[in-house]
Protein backbone atom coordinates (compact mmCIF):
# COMPACT_ATOMS: atom_id res chain seq x y z
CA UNK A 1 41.97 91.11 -82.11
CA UNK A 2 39.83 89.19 -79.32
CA UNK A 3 40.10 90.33 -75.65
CA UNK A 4 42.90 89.22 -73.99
CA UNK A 5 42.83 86.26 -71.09
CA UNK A 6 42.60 87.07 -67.92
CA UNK A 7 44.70 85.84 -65.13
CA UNK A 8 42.82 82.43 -63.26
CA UNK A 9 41.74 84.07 -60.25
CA UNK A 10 41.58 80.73 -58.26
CA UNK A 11 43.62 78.44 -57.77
CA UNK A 12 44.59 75.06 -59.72
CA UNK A 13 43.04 73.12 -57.31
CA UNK A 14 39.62 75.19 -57.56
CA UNK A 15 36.49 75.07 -59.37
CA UNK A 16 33.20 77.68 -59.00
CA UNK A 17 29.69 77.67 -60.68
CA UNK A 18 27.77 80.62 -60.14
CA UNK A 19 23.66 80.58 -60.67
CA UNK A 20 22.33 83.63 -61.19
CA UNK A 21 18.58 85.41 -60.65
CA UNK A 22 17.12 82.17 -58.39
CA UNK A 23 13.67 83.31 -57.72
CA UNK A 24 14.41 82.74 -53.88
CA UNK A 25 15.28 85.25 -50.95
CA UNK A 26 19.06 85.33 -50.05
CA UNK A 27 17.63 84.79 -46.65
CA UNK A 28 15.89 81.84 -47.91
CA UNK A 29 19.29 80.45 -50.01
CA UNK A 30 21.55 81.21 -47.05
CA UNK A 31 20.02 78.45 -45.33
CA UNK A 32 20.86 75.89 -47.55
CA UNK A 33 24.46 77.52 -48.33
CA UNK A 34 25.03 76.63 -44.72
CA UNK A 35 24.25 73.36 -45.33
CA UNK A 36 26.03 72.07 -47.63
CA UNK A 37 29.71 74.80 -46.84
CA UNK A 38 32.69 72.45 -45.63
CA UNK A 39 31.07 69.57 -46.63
CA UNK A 40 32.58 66.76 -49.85
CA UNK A 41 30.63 67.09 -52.75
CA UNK A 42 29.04 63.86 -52.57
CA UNK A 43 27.61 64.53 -49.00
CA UNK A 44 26.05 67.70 -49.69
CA UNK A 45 24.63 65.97 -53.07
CA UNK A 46 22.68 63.89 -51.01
CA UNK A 47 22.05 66.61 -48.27
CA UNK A 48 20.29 68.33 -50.92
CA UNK A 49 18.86 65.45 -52.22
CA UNK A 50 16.67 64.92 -49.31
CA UNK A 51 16.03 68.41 -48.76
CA UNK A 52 12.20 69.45 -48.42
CA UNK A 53 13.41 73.29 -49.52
CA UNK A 54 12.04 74.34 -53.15
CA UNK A 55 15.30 75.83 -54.19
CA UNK A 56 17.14 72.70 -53.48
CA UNK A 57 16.94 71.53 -56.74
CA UNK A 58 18.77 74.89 -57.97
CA UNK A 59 21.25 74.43 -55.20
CA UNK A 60 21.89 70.80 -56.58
CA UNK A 61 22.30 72.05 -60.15
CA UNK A 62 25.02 74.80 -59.73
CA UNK A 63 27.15 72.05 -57.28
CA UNK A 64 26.83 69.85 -59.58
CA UNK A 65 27.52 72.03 -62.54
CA UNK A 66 30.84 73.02 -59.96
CA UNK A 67 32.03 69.46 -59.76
CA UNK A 68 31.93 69.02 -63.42
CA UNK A 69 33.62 72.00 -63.98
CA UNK A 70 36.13 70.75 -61.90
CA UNK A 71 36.19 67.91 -63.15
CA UNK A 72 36.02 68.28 -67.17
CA UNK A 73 37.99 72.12 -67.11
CA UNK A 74 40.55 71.78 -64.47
CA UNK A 75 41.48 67.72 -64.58
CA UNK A 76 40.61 67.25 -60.50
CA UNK A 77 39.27 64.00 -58.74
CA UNK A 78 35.11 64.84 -58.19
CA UNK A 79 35.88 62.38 -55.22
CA UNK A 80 38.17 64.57 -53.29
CA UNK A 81 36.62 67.63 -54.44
CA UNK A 82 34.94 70.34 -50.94
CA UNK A 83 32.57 72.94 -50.62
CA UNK A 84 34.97 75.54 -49.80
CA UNK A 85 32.64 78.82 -50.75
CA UNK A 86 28.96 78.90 -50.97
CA UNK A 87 28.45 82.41 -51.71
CA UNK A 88 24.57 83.89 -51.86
CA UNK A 89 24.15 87.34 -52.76
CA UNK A 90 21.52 89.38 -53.39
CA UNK A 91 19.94 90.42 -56.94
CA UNK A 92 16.78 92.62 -58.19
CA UNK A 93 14.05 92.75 -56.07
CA UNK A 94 10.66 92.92 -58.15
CA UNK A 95 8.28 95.33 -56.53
CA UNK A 96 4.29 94.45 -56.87
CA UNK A 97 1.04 95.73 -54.96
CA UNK A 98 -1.90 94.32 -53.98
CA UNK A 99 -5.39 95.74 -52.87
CA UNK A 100 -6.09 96.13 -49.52
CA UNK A 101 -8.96 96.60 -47.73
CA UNK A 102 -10.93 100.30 -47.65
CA UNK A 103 -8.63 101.50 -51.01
CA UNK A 104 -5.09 100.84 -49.74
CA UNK A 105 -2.60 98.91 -51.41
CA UNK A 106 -0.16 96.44 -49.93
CA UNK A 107 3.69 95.73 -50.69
CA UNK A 108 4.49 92.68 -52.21
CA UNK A 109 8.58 91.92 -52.76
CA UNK A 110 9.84 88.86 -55.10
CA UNK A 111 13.47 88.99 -54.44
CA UNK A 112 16.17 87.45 -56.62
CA UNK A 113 19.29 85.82 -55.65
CA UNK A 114 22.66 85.12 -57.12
CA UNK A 115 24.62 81.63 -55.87
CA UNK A 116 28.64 80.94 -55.72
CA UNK A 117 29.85 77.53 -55.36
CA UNK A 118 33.42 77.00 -55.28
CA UNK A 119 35.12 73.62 -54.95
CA UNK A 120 38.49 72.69 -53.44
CA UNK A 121 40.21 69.08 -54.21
CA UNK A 122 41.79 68.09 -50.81
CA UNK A 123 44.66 65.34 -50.52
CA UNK A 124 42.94 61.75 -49.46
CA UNK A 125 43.08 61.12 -45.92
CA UNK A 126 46.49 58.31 -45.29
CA UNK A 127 44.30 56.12 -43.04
């Protein structure tokens, strides 16, 4: 009486992770989404190795967590494996104040953000 299984909505050569309520701006993520989209795994590993960004560890974790998924769930060779997606969207926004000078109060924003990684395995180049 369990639910029934859904349909894969990738394909067989695919693999996502998806990280969830980063404590970062999407603006903020987006930059390093850049980075590492269209680039093999290992390269943007050590991209975001090297990266002085905070959320670069977090970044690290979910493609890494992606290439193991692709890896140990979908049999695929983490050597051939591409950033094909590096989706960032946005989650809550927490909403603070802080005194201001003669009794006002200033806005203060922590946004949230939600990261997609999905990984392709791509034939090995014939040199």
């Amino acid at each position: 009486m369990g639910k029934k299984k859904r349909e894969r909505t990738l394909s067989d050569t695919e693999a996502k992770a998806v990280s969830r309520n980063l404590r970062v701006s999407p603006q903020k993520l987006n930059l390093l989404a850049q980075l590492i989209r269209g680039k093999k795994v290992s390269a943007a590993l050590a991209d975001l190795e090297f990266s002085r960004k905070r959320i670069a560890r977090d970044v690290r974790k979910c493609l890494e967590s992606a290439g193991a998924n692709a890896e140990n769930n979908h049999d695929l060779d983490v050597d051939d494996l591409v950033v094909v997606q590096a989706h960032v969207g946005k989650a809550l926004v927490m909403k603070r104040h802080a005194p201001r000078a003669r009794g006002r109060v200033g806005k203060i924003f922590k946004p949230f953000s939600h990261l997609t990684i999905i990984v392709r395995e791509v034939e090995a180049q014939q040199a």
